[in-house]
C-alpha atoms as a PDB file:
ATOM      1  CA  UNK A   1    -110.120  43.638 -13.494  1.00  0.00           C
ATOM      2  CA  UNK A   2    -108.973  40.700 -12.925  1.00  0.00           C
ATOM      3  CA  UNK A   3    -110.446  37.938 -10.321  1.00  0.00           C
ATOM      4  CA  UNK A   4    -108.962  36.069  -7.617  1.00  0.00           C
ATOM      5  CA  UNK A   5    -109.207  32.902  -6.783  1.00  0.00           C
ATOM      6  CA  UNK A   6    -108.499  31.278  -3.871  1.00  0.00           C
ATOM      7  CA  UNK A   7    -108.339  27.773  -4.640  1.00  0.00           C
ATOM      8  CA  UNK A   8    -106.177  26.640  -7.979  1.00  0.00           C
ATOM      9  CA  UNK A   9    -107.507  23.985 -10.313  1.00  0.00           C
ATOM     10  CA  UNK A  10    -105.369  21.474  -9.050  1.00  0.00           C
ATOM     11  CA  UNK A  11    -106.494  21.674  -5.703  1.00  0.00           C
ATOM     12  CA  UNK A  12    -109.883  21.256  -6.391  1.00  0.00           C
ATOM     13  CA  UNK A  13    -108.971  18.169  -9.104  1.00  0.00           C
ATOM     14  CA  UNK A  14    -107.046  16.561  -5.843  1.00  0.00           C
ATOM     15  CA  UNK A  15    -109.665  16.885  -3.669  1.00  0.00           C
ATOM     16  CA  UNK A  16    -112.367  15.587  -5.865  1.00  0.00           C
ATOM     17  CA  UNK A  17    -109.733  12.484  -5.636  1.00  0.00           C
ATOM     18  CA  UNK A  18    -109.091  11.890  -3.020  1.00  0.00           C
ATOM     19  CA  UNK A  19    -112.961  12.271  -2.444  1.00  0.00           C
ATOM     20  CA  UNK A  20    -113.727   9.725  -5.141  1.00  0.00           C
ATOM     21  CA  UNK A  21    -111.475   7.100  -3.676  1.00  0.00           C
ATOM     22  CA  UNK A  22    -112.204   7.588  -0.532  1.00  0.00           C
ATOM     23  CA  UNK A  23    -115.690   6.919  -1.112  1.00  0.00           C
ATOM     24  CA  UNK A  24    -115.335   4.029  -3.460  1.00  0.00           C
ATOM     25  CA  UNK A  25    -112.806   2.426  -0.581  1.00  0.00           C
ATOM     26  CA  UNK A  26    -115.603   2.796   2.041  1.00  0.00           C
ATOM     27  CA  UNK A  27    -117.878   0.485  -0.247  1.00  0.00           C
ATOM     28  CA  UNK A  28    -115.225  -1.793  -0.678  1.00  0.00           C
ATOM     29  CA  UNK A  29    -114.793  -1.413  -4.391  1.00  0.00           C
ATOM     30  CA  UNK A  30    -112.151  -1.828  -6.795  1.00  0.00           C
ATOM     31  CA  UNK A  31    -111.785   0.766  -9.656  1.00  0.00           C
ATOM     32  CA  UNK A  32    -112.689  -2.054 -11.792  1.00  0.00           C
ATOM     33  CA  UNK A  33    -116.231  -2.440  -9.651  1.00  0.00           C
ATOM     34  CA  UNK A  34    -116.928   0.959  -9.750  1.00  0.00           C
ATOM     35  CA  UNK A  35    -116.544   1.658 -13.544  1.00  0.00           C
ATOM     36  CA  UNK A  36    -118.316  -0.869 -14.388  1.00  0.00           C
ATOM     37  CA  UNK A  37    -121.171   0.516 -12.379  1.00  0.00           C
ATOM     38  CA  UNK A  38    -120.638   4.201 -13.607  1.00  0.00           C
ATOM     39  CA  UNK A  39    -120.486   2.398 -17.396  1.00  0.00           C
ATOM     40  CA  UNK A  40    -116.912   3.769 -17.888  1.00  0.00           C
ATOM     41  CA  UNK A  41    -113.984   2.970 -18.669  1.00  0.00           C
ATOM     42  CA  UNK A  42    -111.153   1.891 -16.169  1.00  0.00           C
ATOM     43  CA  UNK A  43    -108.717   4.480 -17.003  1.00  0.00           C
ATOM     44  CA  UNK A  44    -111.270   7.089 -16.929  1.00  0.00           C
ATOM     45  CA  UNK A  45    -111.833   6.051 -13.417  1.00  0.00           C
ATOM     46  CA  UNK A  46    -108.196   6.033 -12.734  1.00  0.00           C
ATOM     47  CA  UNK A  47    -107.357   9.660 -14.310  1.00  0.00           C
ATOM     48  CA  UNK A  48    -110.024  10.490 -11.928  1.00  0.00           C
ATOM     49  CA  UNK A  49    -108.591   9.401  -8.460  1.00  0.00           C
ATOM     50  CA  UNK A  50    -105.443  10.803 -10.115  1.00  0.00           C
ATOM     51  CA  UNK A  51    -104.485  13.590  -8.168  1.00  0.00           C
ATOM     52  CA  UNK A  52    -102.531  14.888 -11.065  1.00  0.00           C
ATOM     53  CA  UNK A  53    -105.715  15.002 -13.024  1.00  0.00           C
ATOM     54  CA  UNK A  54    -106.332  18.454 -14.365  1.00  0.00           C
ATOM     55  CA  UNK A  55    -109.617  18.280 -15.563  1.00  0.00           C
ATOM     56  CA  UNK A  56    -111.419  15.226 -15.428  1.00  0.00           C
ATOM     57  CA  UNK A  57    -114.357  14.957 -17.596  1.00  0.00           C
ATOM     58  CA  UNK A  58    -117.726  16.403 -17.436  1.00  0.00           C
ATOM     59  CA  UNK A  59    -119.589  12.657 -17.725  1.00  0.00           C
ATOM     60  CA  UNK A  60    -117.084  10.421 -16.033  1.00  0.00           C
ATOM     61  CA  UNK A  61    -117.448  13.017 -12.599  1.00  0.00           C
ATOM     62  CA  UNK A  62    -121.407  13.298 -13.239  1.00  0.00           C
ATOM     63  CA  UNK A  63    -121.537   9.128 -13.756  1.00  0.00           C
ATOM     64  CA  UNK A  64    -119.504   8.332 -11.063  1.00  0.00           C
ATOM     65  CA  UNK A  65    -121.267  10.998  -8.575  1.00  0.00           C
ATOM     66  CA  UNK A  66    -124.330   9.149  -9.796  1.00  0.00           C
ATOM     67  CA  UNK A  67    -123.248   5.650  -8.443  1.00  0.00           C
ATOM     68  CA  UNK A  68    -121.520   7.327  -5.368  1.00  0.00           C
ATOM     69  CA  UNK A  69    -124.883   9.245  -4.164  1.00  0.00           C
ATOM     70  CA  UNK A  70    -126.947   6.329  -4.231  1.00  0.00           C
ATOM     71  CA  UNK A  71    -127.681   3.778  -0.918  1.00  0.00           C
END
């Protein structure tokens, strides 16, 4: 039996994007800023607010949530 899904992949990789930057904007920070505070790399930052992004990684997304959640 097969399940359905609603949502596909992508759409859930764009909105955790658009999300991500959105958030990041609102504090006024570059990518640069905010890698550096989630200790990763630029262009695993950039992949992420990529709305073409598949699957971004467990540890960038769990990093950067980190850094987003707090005051």
């Amino acid at each position: 039996m097969a399940s359905h899904h609603s949502a596909r992949p992508h759409d859930h990789a764009r909105a955790l994007a658009q999300r991500v930057r959105a958030l990041r904007e609102d504090r006024g920070w570059s990518q640069e800023q905010l890698a550096k505070e989630a200790g990763i790399a630029v262009g695993a930052l950039s992949r992420l607010e990529s709305e073409g992004a598949i699957q971004p990684g467990f540890f960038t997304v769990g990093a950067v949530a980190q850094v987003l959640r707090s005051p």
